[in-house]
Structures are given as structure tokens and as C-alpha cells.
Protein backbone atom coordinates (compact mmCIF):
# COMPACT_ATOMS: atom_id res chain seq x y z
CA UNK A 1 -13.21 -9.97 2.78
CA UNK A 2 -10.46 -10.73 -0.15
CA UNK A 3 -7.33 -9.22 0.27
CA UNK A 4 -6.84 -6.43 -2.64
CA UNK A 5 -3.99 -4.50 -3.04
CA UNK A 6 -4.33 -2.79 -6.20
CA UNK A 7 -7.09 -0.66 -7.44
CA UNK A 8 -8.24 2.43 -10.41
CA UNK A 9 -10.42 5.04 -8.93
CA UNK A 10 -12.30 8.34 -9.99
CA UNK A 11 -12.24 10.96 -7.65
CA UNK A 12 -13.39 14.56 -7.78
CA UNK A 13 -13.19 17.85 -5.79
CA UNK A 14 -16.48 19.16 -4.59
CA UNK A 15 -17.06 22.36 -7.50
CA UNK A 16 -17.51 25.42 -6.15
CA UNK A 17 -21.03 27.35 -5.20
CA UNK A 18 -22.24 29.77 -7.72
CA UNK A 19 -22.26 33.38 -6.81
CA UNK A 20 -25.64 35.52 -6.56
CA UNK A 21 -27.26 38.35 -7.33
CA UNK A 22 -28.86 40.22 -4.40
CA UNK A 23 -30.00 43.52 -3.05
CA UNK A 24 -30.15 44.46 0.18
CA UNK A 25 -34.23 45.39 1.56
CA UNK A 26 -34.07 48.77 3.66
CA UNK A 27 -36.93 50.30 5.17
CA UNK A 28 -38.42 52.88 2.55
CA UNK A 29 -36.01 51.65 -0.11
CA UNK A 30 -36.64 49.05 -2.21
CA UNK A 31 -33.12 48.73 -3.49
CA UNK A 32 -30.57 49.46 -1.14
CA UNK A 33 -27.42 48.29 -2.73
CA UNK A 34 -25.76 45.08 -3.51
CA UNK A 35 -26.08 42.36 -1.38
CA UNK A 36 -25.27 38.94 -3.16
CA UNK A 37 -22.75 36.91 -1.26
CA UNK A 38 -20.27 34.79 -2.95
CA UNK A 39 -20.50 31.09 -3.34
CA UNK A 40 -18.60 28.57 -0.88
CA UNK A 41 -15.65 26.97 -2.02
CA UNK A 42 -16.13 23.16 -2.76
CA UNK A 43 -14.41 20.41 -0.52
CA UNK A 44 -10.90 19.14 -1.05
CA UNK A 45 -9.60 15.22 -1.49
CA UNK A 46 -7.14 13.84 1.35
CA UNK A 47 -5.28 10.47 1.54
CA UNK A 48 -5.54 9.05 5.01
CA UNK A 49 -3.18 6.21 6.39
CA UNK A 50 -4.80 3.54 8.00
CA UNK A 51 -3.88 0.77 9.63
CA UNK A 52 -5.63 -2.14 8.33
CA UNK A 53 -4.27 -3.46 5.34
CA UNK A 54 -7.75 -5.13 3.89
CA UNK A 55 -9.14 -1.55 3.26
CA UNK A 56 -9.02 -1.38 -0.18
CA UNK A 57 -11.03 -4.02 -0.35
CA UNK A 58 -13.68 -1.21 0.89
CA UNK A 59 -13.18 0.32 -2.87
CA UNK A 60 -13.86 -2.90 -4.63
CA UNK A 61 -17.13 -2.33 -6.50
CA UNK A 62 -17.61 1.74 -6.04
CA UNK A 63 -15.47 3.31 -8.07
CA UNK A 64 -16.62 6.67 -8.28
CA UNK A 65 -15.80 9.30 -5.22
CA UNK A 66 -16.91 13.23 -4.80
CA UNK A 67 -16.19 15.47 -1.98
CA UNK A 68 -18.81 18.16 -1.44
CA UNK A 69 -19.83 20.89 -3.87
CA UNK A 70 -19.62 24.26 -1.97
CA UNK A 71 -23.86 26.02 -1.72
CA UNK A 72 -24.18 29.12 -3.62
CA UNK A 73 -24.35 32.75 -1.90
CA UNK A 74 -27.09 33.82 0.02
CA UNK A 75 -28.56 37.53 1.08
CA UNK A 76 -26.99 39.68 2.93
CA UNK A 77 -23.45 39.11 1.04
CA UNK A 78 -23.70 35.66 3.26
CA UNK A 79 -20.84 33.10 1.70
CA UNK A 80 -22.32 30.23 0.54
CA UNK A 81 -21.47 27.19 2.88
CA UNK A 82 -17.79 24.86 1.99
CA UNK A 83 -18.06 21.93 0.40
CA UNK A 84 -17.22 19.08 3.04
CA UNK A 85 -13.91 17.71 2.17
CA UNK A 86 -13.65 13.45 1.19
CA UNK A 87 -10.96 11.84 3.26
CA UNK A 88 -10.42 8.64 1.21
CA UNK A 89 -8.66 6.05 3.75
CA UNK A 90 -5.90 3.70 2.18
CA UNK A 91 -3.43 1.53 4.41
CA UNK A 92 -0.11 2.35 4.96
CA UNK A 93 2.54 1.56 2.46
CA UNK A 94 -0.02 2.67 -0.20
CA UNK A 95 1.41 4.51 -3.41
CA UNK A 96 -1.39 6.41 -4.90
CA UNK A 97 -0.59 7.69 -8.39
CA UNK A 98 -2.81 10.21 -10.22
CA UNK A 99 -2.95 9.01 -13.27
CA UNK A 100 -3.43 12.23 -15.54
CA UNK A 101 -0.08 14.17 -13.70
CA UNK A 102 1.89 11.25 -12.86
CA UNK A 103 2.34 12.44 -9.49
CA UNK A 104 2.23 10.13 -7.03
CA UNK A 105 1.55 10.20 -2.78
CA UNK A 106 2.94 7.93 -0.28
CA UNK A 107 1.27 7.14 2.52
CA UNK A 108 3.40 5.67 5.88
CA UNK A 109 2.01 6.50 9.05
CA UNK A 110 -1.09 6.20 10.53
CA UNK A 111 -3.29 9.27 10.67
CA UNK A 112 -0.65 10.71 7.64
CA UNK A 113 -3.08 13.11 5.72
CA UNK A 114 -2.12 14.72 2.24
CA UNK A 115 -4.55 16.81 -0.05
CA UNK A 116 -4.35 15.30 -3.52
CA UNK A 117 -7.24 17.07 -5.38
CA UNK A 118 -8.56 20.93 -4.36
CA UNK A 119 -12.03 21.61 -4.39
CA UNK A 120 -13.31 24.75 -7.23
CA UNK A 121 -13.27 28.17 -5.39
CA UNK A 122 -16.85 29.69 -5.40
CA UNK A 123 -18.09 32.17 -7.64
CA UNK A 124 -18.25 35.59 -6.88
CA UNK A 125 -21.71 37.66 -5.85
CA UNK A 126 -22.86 40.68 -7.24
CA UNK A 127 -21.44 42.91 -3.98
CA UNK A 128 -18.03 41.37 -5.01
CA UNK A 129 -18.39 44.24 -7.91
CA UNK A 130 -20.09 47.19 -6.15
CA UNK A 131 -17.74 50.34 -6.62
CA UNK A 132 -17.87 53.98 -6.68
CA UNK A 133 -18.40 53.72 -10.13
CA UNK A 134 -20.84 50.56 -10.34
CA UNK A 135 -23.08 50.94 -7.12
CA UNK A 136 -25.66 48.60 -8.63
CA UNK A 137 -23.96 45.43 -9.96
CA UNK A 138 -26.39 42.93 -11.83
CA UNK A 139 -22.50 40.69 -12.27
CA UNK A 140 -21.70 37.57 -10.56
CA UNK A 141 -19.70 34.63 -11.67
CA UNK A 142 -20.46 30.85 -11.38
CA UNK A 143 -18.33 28.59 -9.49
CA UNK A 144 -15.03 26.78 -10.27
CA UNK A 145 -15.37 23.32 -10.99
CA UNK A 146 -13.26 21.07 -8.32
CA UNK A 147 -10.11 18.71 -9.40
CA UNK A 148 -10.56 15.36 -10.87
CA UNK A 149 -8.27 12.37 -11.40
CA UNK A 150 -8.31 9.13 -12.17
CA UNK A 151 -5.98 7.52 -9.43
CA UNK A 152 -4.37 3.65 -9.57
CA UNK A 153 -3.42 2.89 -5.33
CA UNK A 154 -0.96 -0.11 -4.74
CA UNK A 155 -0.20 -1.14 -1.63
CA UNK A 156 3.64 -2.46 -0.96
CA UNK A 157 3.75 -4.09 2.66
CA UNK A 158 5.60 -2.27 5.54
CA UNK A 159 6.43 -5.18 7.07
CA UNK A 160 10.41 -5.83 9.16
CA UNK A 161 10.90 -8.95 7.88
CA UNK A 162 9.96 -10.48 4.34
CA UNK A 163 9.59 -14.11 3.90
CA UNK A 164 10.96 -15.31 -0.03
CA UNK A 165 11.39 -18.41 -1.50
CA UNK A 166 9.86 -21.18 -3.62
CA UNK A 167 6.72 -22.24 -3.53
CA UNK A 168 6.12 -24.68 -0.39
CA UNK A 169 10.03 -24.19 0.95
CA UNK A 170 7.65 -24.14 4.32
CA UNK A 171 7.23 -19.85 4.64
CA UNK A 172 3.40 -20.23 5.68
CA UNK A 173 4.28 -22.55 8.37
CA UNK A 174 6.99 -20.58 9.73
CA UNK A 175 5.36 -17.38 10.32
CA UNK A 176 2.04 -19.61 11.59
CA UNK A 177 5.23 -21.20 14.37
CA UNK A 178 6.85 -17.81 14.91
CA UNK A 179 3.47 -15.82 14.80
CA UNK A 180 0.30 -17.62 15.57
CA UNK A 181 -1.17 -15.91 12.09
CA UNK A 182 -2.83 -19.07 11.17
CA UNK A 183 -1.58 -18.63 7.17
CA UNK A 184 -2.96 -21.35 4.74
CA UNK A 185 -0.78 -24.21 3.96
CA UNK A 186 -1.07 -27.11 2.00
CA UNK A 187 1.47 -29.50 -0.19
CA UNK A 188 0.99 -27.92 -3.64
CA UNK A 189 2.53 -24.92 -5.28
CA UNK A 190 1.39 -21.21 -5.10
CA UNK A 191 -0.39 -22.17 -1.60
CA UNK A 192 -0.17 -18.36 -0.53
CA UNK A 193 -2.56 -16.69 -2.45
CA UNK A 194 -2.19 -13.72 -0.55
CA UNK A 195 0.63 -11.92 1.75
CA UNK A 196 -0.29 -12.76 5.31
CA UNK A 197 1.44 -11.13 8.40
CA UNK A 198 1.87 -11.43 11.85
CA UNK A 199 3.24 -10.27 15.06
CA UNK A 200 6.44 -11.00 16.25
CA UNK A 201 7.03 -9.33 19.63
CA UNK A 202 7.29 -5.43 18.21
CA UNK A 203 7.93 -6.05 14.80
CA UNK A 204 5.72 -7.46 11.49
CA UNK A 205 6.72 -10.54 9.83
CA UNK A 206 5.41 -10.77 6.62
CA UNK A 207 4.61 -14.49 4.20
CA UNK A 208 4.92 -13.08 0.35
CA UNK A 209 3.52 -15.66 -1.51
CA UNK A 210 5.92 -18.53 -3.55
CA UNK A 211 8.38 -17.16 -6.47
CA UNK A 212 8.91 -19.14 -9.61
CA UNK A 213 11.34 -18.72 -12.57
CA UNK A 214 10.28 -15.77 -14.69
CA UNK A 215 8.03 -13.77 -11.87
CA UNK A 216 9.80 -10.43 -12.29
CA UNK A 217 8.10 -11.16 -15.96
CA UNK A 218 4.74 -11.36 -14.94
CA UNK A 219 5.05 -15.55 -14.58
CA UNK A 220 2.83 -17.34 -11.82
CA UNK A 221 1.46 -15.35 -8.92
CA UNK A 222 5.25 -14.16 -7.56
CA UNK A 223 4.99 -11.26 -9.90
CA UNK A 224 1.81 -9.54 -8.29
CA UNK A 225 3.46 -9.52 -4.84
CA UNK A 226 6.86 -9.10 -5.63
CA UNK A 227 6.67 -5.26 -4.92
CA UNK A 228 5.76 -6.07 -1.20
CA UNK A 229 9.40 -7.24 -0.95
CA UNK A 230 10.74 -3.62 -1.70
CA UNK A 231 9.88 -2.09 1.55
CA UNK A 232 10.75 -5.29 4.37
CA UNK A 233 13.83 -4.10 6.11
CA UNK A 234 15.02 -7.43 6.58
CA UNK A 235 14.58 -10.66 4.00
CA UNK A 236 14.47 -14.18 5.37
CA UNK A 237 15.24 -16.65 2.23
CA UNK A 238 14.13 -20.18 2.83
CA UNK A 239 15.53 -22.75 1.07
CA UNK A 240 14.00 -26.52 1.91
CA UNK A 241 16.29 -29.60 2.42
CA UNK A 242 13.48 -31.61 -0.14
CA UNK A 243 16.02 -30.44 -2.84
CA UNK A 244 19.15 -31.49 -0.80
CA UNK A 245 19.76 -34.77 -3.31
CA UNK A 246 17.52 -33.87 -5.96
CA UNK A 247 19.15 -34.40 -9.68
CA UNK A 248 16.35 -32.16 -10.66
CA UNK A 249 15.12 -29.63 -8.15
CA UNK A 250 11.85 -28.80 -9.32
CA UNK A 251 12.61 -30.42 -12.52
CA UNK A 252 15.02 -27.97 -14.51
CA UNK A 253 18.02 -29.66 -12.92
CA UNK A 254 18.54 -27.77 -9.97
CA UNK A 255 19.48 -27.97 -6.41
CA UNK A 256 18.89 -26.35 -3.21
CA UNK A 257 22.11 -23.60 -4.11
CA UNK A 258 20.47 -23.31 -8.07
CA UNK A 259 17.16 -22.93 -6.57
CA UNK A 260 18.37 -20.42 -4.09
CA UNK A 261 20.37 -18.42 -6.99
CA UNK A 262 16.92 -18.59 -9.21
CA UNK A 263 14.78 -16.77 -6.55
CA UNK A 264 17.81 -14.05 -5.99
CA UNK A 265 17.65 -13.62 -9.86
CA UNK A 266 13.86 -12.60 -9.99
CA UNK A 267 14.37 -10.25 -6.98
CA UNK A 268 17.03 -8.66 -8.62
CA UNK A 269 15.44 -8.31 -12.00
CA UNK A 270 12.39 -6.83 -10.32
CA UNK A 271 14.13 -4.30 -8.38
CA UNK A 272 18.27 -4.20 -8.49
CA UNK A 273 18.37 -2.58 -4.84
CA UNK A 274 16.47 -5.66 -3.29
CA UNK A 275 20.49 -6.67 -3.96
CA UNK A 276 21.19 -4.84 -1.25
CA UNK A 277 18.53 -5.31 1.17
CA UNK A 278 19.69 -7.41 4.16
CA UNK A 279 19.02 -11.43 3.66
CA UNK A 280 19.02 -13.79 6.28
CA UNK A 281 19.23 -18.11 4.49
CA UNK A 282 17.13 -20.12 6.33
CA UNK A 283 17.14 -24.09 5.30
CA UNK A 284 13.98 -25.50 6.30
CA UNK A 285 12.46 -29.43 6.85
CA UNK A 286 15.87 -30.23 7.95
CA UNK A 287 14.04 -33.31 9.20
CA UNK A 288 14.46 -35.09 5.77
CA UNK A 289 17.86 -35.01 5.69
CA UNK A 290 21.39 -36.48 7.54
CA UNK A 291 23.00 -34.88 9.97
CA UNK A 292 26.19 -34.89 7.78
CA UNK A 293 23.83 -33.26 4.64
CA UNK A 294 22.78 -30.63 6.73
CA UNK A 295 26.04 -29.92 7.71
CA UNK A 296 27.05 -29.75 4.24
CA UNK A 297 24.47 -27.33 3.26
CA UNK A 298 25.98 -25.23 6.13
CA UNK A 299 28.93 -25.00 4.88
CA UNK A 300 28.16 -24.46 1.33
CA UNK A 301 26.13 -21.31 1.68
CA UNK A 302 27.92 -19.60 4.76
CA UNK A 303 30.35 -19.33 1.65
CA UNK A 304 27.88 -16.40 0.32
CA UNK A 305 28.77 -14.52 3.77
CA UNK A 306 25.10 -14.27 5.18
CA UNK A 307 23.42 -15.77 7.91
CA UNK A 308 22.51 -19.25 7.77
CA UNK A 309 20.48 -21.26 10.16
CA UNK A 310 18.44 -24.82 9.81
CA UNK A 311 15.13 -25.37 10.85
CA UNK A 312 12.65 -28.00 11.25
CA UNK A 313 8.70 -27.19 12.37
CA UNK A 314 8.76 -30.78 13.60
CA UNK A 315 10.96 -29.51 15.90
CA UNK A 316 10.06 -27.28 19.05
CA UNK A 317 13.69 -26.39 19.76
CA UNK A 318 14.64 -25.48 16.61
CA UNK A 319 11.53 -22.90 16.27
CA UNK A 320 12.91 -21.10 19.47
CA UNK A 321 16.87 -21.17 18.64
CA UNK A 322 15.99 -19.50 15.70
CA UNK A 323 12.87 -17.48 17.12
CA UNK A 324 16.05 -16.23 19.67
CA UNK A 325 18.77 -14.97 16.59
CA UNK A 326 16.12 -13.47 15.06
CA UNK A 327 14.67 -11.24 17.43
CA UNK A 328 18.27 -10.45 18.34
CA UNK A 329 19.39 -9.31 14.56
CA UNK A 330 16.15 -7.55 14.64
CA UNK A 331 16.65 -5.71 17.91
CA UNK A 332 20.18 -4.95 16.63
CA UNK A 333 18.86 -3.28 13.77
């Protein structure tokens, strides 16, 4: 099932049940009084968190939802039955917007329910009017119809840490070393198509796929997943030592520092208080590169008063020194 994390529904309140007209049968009279119930009131719209973060894929080709319409009165002065309410499941992290109030629902916890859309309240039967001055009401009223809304859902990750960087600075393979989450990965740009998580003792690492120059404008695939950034308590910027001599970076003249600077930039234009958000620099594929490079990197961004560690996947010991300092600034956290 493709991963989707943005979608434009329809959904509608159940309407409520008409109300009737009725007379009540006694022995020896034929009319009795008024006896026509009202109708039932038709069935709200809830939000439910889940869980699993593939559910809106669930949504992908219906795009039309209805809760229950509430049955009309019956005899007696019997209320119609109510509507059965639609519990539309979205995961957590899920901003649902209704698109003709602008109001918008966020869902965070599992099990989290919220009523977006109320069902039509049912119409009223003919004893609804009985008085000392009307004892033989032919009046009822019809039901209300129920809320409807066109609603857009996006889902931004609720992950603890957020993996950023370039395209193939080595994020896929990291969470597959740290995680086991078996993430795609292959030697050409925009590898991640999309975000994939995994477990890290009790917390969620998330992959967000490659970012490119111009993404917070809508440029390569960054753009789509940059919002799953926004709500990672912790970043983890990788930076790859391939870039450690280059003249040209990816070809615009940079190096690992310009590179690093470019990907800070698109955050930032996105979203100014990513700024702020907690950033760990991790320089990956350390492998390629001198001992006395590496220690030159080191030294040059430790200037920028963050974190900095090396890493190469090549190497087992490596994985688990850093594996170590980052549960621990997790745990501190």
C-alpha cells in the first residue's frame, strides 16, 4: 500500500428523521389524540487517532463519507431511531482542515476523538404541538439536514528524531543501522520517496526524504515532506565526507559547510522556528576521507556550537558510539 499523506474529502452528517403525523387507536375511539413521535436525530462525524501511519491510504479512491440519517417517528409518540455516528480514522499527527470554515483539528494521541461535523436534529411529530388549545395537531416538521464539509487531512510525522540532509548524505542507511527499518537505498538522488521510520529503543526515528536547493519553493520532492520536519523534537543533519575536497559540491561550487548552510536555508524558509528546533551534525562515509580531513571537518563545524559526531556504516563501532550519544541526548531530553 503507497504511503499517502495528503488527501480532499467530502463528508456529511447523517440528516435528521422526519417527524410524523399520528393518532393514538383507543378502544371505542377512533381518534384518541396525537400520537406522532418525533424523528431521530442523524449521526455525528468524529476524527479518530490511529496509530498506523499508512491509513490514509484507506481514503485513496472513496472520497465521499456519510454518517447515518436519523429514521423518522413512529406511533405511539416513539422517537425515530439516531443516526449512527461515522468515526473517520486518520493517524496521528494528522491536521484536518475543513475547508469551508477554515477550522482545523489536530489529532495526537491514539484513541483522541473530536466531533467535526453534527448530525441534523429530527423533525418534530404532530404530539410535539398538542395543547389545550390545539388537541388535534395535523403539524409536524421535517428533519434538519446534517453538516457537510469538504475537508483536506495532512499528516506531519510525530516522530523524536528527524533525519535532514541532501540527497544520498547516507540517512536511509542510518536509520536501516540504527533501526532495522529496511528503508530503500540506492546511489542516485531523491532515493527516499517516502518518510520511513523506525524504532529506536522507546523513541521513533524518522528518514525525511533528500532536500535540494529551492524545496521550501516547491523544487524536487523535499518540498512535499518538508512539513514532517516541524513536529521531530530532535533534528539529526547529515552531512557526507564525498564533498570534503569537492571544488564543486554538487556542482554549484559548494562544500560540505555550503552544502550544510543550503539545507539550513530551506528549513528555515519553510518554517523560521525549525531555527530553533534542536540539531544534532552528523558527518557521514567518513571512510572516504583522512584521518587529518576528518579532523578538520570537526573542528570547523563544532564552531556552529552543536553536536558533531563522524560516522561510517562500514564501520560497526562507529554505528554503536554514536547509537550510545544518541540515546543518551535523547534520554536527557
Amino acid at each position: 500500500m503507497a504511503f499517502i499523506d495528503e488527501i480532499h474529502i467530502h463528508i456529511k452528517a447523517g440528516d435528521g428523521g422526519d417527524g410524523v403525523v399520528r393518532w393514538r387507536q383507543e378502544k371505542f375511539k377512533p381518534k384518541s389524540g396525537p400520537g406522532g413521535g418525533d424523528g431521530g436525530r442523524g449521526g455525528d462525524v468524529f476524527l479518530e487517532g490511529v496509530s498506523d501511519l499508512a491509513y490514509l491510504a484507506t481514503y485513496q479512491y472513496e472520497k465521499n463519507f456519510k454518517a447515518q440519517n436519523g429514521e423518522a417517528g413512529a406511533d405511539s409518540g416513539k422517537e425515530g431511531a439516531k443516526g449512527e455516528s461515522l468515526v473517520m480514522k486518520v493517524p496521528i499527527g494528522s491536521i484536518v482542515t475543513n475547508k469551508q470554515t477554515g477550522k482545523k483539528f489536530s489529532i495526537e494521541n491514539v484513541g483522541e476523538q473530536v466531533k467535526i461535523l453534527k448530525g441534523g436534529r429530527g423533525g418534530f411529530g404532530n404530539e410535539h404541538f398538542k395543547s389545550s388549545t390545539n388537541t388535534t395537531p395535523y403539524e409536524s416538521t421535517a428533519g434538519l439536514p446534517g453538516e457537510d464539509a469538504d475537508f483536506h487531512i495532512e499528516l506531519e510525522l510525530i516522530a523524536d528524531v528527524g533525519f535532514v540532509g541532501l540527497p544520498s548524505a547516507g540517512k536511509s542507511s542510518l536509520l536501516n543501522a540504527l533501526t532495522n527499518a529496511k528503508s530503500k537505498v540506492a546511489e542516485y538522488h531523491f532515493t527516499t520517496l517516502d518518510p520511513h521510520l523506525g524504532k529506536f529503543y522507546e523513541f521513533i526515528l524518522a528518514d525525511i526524504p533528500g532536500l535540494i536547493e529551492g524545496a521550501s519553493s516547491g523544487k524536487g520532492l523535499g518540498h512535499k515532506f518538508l512539513r514532517h520536519i516541524k513536529r521531530t523534537k530532535l533534528l539529526v543533519h547529515i552531512i557526507s565526507f564525498e564533498y570534503a575536497h569537492s571544488d564543486d559540491g554538487i556542482g554549484k561550487g559548494e562544500n560540505m559547510m555550503s552544502l550544510y548552510a543550503s539545507v539550513r536555508n530551506e528549513l528555515i524558509k519553510y518554517d523560521d522556528s525549525l531555527a530553533e528546533k534542536e540539531e544534532i551534525i552528523l558527518l557521514s562515509k567518513s571512510d572516504l576521507v583522512d584521518a587529518k580531513t576528518i579532523q578538520q571537518k570537526l573542528t570547523e563545524f563544532k564552531k556552529l556550537g552543536k553536536p558533531v559526531f563522524t560516522i561510517s556504516l562500514y564501520d560497526e563501532d562507529q554505528i554503536q558510539a554514536f547509537a550510545k550519544e544518541l540515546l543518551k541526548i535523547l534520554r536527557k531530553k
